[in-house]
Protein backbone atom coordinates (compact mmCIF):
# COMPACT_ATOMS: atom_id res chain seq x y z
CA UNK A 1 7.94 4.26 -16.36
CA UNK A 2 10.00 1.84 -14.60
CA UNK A 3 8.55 -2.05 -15.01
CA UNK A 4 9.05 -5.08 -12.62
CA UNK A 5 7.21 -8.42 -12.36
CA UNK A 6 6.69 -9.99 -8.94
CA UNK A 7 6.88 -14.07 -8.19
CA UNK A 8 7.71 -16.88 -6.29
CA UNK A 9 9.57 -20.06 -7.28
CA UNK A 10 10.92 -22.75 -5.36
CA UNK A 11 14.38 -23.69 -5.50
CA UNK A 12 14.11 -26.24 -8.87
CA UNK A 13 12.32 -23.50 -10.70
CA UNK A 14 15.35 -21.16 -9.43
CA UNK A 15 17.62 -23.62 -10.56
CA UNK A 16 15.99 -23.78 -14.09
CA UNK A 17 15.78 -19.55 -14.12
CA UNK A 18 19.84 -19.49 -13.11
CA UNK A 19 20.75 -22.12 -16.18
CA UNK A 20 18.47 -20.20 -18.72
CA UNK A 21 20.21 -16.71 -17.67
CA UNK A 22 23.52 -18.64 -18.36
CA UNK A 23 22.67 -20.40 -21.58
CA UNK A 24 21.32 -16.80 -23.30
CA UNK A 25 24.76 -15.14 -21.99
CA UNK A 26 23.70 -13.07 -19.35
CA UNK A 27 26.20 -11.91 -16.78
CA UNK A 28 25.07 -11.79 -13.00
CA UNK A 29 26.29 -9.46 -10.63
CA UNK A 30 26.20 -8.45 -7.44
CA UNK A 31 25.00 -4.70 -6.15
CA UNK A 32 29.05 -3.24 -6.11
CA UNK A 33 29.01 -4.49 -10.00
CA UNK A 34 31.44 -7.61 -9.18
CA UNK A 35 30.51 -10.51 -11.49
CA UNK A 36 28.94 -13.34 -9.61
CA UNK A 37 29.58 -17.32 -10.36
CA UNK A 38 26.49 -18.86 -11.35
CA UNK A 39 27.05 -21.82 -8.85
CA UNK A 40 28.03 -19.18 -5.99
CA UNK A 41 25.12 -17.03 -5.51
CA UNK A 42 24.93 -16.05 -1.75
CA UNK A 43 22.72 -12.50 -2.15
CA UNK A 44 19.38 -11.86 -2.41
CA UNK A 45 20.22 -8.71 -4.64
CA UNK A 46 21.34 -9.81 -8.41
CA UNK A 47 21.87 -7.84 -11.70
CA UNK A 48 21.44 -9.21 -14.90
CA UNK A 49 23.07 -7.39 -17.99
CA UNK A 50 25.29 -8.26 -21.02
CA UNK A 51 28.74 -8.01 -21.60
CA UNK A 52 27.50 -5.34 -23.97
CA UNK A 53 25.94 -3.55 -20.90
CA UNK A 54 29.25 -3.48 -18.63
CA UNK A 55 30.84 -0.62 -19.58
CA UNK A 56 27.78 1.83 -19.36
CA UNK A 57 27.49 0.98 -15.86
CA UNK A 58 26.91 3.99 -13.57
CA UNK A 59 27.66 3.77 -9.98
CA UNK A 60 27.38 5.80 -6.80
CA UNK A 61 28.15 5.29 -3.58
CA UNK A 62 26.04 1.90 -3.06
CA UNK A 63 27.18 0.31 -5.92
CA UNK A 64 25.68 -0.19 -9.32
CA UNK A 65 23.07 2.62 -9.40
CA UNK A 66 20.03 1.28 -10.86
CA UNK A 67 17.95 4.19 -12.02
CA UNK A 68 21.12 5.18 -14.44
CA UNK A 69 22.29 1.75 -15.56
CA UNK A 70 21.58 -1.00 -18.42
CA UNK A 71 20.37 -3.68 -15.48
CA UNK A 72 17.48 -5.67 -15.06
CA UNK A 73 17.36 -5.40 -10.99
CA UNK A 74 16.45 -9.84 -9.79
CA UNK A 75 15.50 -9.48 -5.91
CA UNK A 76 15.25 -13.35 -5.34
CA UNK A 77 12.72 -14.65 -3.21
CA UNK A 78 13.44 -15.73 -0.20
CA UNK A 79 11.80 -18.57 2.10
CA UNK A 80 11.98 -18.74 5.98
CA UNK A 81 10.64 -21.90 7.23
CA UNK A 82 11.22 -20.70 11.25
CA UNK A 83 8.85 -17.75 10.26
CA UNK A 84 6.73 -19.96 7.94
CA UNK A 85 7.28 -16.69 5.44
CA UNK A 86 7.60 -16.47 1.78
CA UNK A 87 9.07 -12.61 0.89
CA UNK A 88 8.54 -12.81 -3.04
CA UNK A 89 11.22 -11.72 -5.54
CA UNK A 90 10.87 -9.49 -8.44
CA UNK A 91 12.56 -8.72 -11.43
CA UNK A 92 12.98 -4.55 -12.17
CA UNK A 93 14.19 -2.24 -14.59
CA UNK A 94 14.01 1.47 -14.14
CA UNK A 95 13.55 3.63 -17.48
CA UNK A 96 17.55 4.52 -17.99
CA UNK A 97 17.00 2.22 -21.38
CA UNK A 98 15.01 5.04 -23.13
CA UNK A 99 17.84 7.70 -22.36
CA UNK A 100 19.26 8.72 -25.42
CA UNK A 101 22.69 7.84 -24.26
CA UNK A 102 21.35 4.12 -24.14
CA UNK A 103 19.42 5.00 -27.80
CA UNK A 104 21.58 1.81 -29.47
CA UNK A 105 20.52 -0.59 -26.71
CA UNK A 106 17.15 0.70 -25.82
CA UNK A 107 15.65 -2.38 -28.44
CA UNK A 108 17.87 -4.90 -27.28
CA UNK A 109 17.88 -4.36 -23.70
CA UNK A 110 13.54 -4.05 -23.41
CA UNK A 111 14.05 -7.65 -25.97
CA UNK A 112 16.17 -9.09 -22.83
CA UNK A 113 14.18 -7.57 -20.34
CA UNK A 114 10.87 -9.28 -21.94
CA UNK A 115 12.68 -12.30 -22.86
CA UNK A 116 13.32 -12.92 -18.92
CA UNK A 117 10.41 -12.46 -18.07
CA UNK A 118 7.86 -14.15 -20.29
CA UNK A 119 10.56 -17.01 -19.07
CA UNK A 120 8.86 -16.91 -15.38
CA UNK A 121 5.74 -15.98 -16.77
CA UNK A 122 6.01 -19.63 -18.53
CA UNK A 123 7.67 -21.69 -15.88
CA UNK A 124 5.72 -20.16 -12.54
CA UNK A 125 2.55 -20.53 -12.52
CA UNK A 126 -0.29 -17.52 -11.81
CA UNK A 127 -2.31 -18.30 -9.46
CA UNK A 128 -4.39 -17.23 -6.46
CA UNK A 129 -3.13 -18.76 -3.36
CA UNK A 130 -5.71 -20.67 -1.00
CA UNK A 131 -4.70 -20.31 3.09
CA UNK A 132 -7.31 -22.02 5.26
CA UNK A 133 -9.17 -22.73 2.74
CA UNK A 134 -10.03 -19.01 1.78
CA UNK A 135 -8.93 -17.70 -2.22
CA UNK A 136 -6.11 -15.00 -1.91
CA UNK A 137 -7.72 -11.41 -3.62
CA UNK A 138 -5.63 -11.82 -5.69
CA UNK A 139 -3.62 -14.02 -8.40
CA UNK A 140 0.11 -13.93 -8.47
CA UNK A 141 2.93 -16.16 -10.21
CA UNK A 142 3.82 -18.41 -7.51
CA UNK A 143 5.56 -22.03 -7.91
CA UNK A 144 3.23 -24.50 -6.91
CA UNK A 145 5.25 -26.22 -4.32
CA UNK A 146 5.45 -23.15 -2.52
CA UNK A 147 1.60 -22.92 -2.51
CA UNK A 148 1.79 -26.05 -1.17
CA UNK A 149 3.94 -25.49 1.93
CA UNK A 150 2.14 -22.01 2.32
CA UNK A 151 -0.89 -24.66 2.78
CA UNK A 152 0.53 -26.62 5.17
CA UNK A 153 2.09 -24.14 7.55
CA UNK A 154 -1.09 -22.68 7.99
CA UNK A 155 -3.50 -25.44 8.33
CA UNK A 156 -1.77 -26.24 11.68
């Protein structure tokens, strides 16, 4: 069973997510497998993986192809203040780990895979969200800066 976690963070928290990734040696790329320049990002759709990772990548005729690959999928959020939208990001990894073909990585990749995440689950808060003054169903990890703007676009 495939696993993702679903959030929101603002641009510092972003930031702070990017320079952890870097500092524990992960390798960002794009969907076609390129490697990406931490200071150069200009796509919603990242993968993080290892240098370990790279040459078990599997590709079709998208790019990287996610369901057979050693890839934690990063859909960043993104933020359109004409639109006054937030479109959260996630972070997903399909179940290609437990493949015996993976067998000597399946440890070490679900380790990096929870590793990144209890990282946002740490540094973005979960919270419900509060839009006219009514509580959101539900709770959700969410920077609070953005529940702050959220506020204020629709109060007016």
């Amino acid at each position: 069973m495939s696993r993702q976690l679903s959030f929101s963070m603002d641009k510092e928290t972003e930031n702070n997510f990017l320079k952890f990734l870097e500092e524990n040696d992960f390798i960002l790329l794009n969907r076609n497998g390129e490697i990406l320049d931490y200071n150069d990002i200009n796509t919603l759709f990242v993968l993080i993986t290892r240098q370990d990772y790279l040459p078990h990548l599997a590709y079709n005729n998208n790019g990287v192809n996610l369901f057979d690959s050693l890839v934690i999928d990063y859909f960043r959020n993104n933020i359109i203040a004409s639109e006054k939208s937030i479109y959260g990001g996630r972070i997903w990894i399909s179940d290609a780990y437990k493949e015996d073909q993976f067998s000597m990585y399946k440890e070490s990749f679900q380790k990096d895979y929870n590793i990144i995440k209890k990282w946002i689950q740490k540094n973005v808060p979960y919270q419900y969200l509060y839009i006219n003054g009514k509580q959101s169903s539900e709770k959700e990890y969410i920077s609070n800066s953005l529940v702050k703007l959220l506020e204020e676009w629709h109060s007016s």
